[in-house]
Protein backbone atom coordinates (compact mmCIF):
# COMPACT_ATOMS: atom_id res chain seq x y z
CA UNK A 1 104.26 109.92 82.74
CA UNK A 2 106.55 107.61 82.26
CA UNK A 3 107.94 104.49 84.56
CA UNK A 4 112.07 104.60 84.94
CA UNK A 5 112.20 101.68 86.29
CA UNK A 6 110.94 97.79 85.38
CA UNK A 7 109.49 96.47 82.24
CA UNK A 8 105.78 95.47 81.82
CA UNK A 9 104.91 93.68 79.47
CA UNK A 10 101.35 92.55 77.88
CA UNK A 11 100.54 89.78 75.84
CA UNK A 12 104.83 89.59 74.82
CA UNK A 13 105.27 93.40 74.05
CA UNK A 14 106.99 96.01 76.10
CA UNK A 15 104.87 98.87 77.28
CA UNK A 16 107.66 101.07 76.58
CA UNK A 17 108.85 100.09 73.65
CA UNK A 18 105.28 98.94 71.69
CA UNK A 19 102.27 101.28 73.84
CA UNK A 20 99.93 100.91 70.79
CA UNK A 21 100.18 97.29 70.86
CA UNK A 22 99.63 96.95 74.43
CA UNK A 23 96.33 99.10 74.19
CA UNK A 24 95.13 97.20 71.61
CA UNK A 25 95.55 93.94 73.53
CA UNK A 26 93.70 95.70 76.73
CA UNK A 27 90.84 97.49 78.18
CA UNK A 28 90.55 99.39 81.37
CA UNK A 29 87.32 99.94 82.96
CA UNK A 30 87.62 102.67 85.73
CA UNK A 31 84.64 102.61 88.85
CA UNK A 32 83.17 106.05 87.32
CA UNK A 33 83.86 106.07 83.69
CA UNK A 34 84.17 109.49 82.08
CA UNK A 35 82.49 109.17 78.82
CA UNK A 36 81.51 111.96 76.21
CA UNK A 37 77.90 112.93 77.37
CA UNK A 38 77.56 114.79 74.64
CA UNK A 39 77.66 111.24 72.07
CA UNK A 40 74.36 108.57 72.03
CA UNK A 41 75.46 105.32 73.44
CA UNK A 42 75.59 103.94 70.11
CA UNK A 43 77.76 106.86 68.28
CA UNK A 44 80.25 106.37 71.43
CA UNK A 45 80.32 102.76 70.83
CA UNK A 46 81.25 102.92 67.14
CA UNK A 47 83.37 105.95 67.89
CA UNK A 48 85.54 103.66 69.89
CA UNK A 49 84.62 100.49 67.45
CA UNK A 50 86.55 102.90 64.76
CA UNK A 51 89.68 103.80 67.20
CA UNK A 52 89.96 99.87 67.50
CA UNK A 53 89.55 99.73 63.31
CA UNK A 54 86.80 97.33 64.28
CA UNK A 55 84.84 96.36 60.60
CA UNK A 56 81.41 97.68 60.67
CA UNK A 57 79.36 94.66 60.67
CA UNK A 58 81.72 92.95 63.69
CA UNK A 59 80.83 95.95 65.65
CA UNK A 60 77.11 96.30 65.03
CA UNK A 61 77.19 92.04 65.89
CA UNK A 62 79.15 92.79 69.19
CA UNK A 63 77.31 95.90 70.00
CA UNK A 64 74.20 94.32 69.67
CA UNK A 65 75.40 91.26 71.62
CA UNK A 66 76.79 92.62 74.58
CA UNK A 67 73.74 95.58 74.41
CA UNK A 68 71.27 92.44 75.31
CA UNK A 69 73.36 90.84 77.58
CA UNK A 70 73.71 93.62 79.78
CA UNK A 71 69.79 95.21 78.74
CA UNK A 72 70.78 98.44 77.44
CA UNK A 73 69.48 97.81 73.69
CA UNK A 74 66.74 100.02 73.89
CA UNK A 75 68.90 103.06 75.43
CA UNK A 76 72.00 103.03 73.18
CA UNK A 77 69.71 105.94 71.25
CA UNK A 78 69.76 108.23 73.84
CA UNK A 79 72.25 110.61 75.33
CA UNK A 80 74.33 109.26 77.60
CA UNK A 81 74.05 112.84 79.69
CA UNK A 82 70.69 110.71 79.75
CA UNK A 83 72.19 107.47 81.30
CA UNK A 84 72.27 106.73 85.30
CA UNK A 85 75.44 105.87 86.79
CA UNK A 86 74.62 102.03 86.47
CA UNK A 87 74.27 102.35 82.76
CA UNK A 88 77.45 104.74 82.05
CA UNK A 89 79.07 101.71 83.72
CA UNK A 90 77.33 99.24 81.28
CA UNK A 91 78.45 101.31 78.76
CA UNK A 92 81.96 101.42 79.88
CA UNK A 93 81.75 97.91 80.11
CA UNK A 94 80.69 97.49 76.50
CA UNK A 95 82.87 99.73 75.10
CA UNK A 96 85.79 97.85 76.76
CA UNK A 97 84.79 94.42 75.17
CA UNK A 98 83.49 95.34 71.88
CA UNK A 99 87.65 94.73 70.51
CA UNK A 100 87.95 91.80 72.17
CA UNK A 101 90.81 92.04 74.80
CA UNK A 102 93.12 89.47 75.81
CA UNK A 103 93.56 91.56 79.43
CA UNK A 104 90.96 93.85 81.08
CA UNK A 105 92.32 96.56 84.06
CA UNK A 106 89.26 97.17 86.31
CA UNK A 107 88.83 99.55 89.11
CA UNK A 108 85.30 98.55 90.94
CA UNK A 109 84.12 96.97 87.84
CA UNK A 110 80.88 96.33 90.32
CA UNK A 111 79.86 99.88 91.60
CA UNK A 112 76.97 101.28 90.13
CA UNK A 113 75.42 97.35 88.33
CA UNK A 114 72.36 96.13 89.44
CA UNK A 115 72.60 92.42 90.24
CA UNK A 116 71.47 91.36 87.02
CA UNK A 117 74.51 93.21 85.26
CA UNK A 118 76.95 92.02 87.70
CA UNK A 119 76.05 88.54 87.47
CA UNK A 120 76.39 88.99 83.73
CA UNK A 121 79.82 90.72 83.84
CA UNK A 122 80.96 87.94 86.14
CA UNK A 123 79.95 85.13 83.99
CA UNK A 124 82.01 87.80 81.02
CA UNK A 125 84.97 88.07 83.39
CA UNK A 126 85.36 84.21 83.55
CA UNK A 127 84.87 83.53 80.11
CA UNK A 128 87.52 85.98 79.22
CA UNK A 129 89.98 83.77 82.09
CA UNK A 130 88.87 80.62 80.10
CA UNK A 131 89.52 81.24 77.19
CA UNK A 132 93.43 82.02 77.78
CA UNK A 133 92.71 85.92 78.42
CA UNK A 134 93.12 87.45 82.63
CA UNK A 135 91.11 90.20 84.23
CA UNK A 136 92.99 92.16 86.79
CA UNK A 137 90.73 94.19 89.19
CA UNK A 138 90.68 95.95 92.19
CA UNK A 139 87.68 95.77 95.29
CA UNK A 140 87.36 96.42 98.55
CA UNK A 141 84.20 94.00 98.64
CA UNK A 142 86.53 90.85 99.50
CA UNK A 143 83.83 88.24 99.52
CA UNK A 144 83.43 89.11 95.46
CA UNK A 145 87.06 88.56 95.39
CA UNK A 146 87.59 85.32 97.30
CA UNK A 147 84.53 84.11 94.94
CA UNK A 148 85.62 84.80 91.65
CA UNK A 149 89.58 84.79 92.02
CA UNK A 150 92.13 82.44 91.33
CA UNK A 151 94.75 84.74 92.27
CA UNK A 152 94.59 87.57 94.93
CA UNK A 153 96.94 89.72 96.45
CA UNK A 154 96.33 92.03 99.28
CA UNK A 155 98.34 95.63 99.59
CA UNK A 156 98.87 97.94 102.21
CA UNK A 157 99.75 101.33 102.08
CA UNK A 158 101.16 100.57 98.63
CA UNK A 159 103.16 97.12 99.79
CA UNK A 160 102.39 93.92 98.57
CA UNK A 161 101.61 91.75 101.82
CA UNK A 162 100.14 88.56 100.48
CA UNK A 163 100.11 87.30 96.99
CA UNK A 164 99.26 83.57 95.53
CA UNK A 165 96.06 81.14 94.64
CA UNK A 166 93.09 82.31 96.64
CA UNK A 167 92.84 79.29 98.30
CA UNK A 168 96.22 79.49 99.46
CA UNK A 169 95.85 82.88 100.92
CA UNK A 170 92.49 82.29 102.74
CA UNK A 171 93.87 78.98 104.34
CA UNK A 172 90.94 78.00 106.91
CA UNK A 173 89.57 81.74 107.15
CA UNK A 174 87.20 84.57 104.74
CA UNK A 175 89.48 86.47 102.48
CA UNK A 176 87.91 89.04 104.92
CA UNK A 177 89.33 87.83 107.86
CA UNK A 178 92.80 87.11 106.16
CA UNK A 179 93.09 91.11 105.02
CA UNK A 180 92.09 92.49 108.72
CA UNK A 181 94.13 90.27 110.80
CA UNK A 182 97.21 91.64 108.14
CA UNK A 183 96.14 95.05 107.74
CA UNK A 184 95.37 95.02 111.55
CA UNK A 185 98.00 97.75 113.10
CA UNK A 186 98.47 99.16 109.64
């Protein structure tokens, strides 16, 4: 479907007018991915390492890479029918960085990790922020929010209600406390 209104743009180019560029650029990482059961981890991970025209031996460095980091090495053989929820999500996860985006979309990005995994996707989140790129996610856990944001925003029923540096937004209070005392008689 397509937006009639507004222009969004990602990393300089228009949605509308340059999609393929955009997706390139991106990844979106949704709380329960849908992934082709049917594949190994590692065929799905060069399946999508060939829509991204990713060279071979890049892909086999990164796959290997982010397989250790997040401990699913010695499962990318199986079926991912195989996989628990926890490691569908690693492999989301994986298969979201293995091109390298400048922005990554997340819905939940935390549902399903063990702490290990989280802690290791954090520490990938804020590399990504350092090094010029921006993660976007959504959570309803606020306390991971007011830890690892710079910049939150709080909606209610689809309106924007407070938006700016963390910091800024919490004032002397928990991001927690900041979201019920607005979304109070919502």
């Amino acid at each position: 479907m397509d937006f009639e209104q507004g222009e969004i743009y990602i990393d300089g180019f228009s949605v509308k007018e340059k999609p393929l560029e955009c997706k390139k650029t991106m990844a979106y990482i949704p709380d329960n991915p849908d992934l082709y059961e049917y594949l190994t981890g590692v065929a799905y991970l060069n399946f999508i390492g060939d829509v991204f025209r990713i060279d071979r031996d890049e892909r086999e460095k990164l796959i290997i890479h982010f397989a250790d980091r997040f401990e699913l090495t010695k499962d990318l053989g199986n079926l991912i029918s195989s996989y628990s929820h926890g490691m569908k999500q690693k492999l989301a996860i994986i298969s979201a960085l293995i091109h390298s985006p400048k922005l990554l979309v997340l819905d939940e990005p935390f549902v399903g990790l063990d702490p290990k995994a989280s802690f290791v996707f954090k520490t990938i989140m804020r590399e990504i922020c350092d090094t010029g790129g921006a993660v976007f996610f959504s959570t309803h856990v606020l306390d991971v929010a007011e830890k690892l944001c710079d910049r939150v925003a709080i909606i209610r029923n689809g309106e924007l209600i407070a938006c700016g540096n963390t910091a800024e937004v919490r004032g002397d209070h928990s991001l927690e406390e900041i979201f019920l005392e607005l979304t109070e008689n919502a």
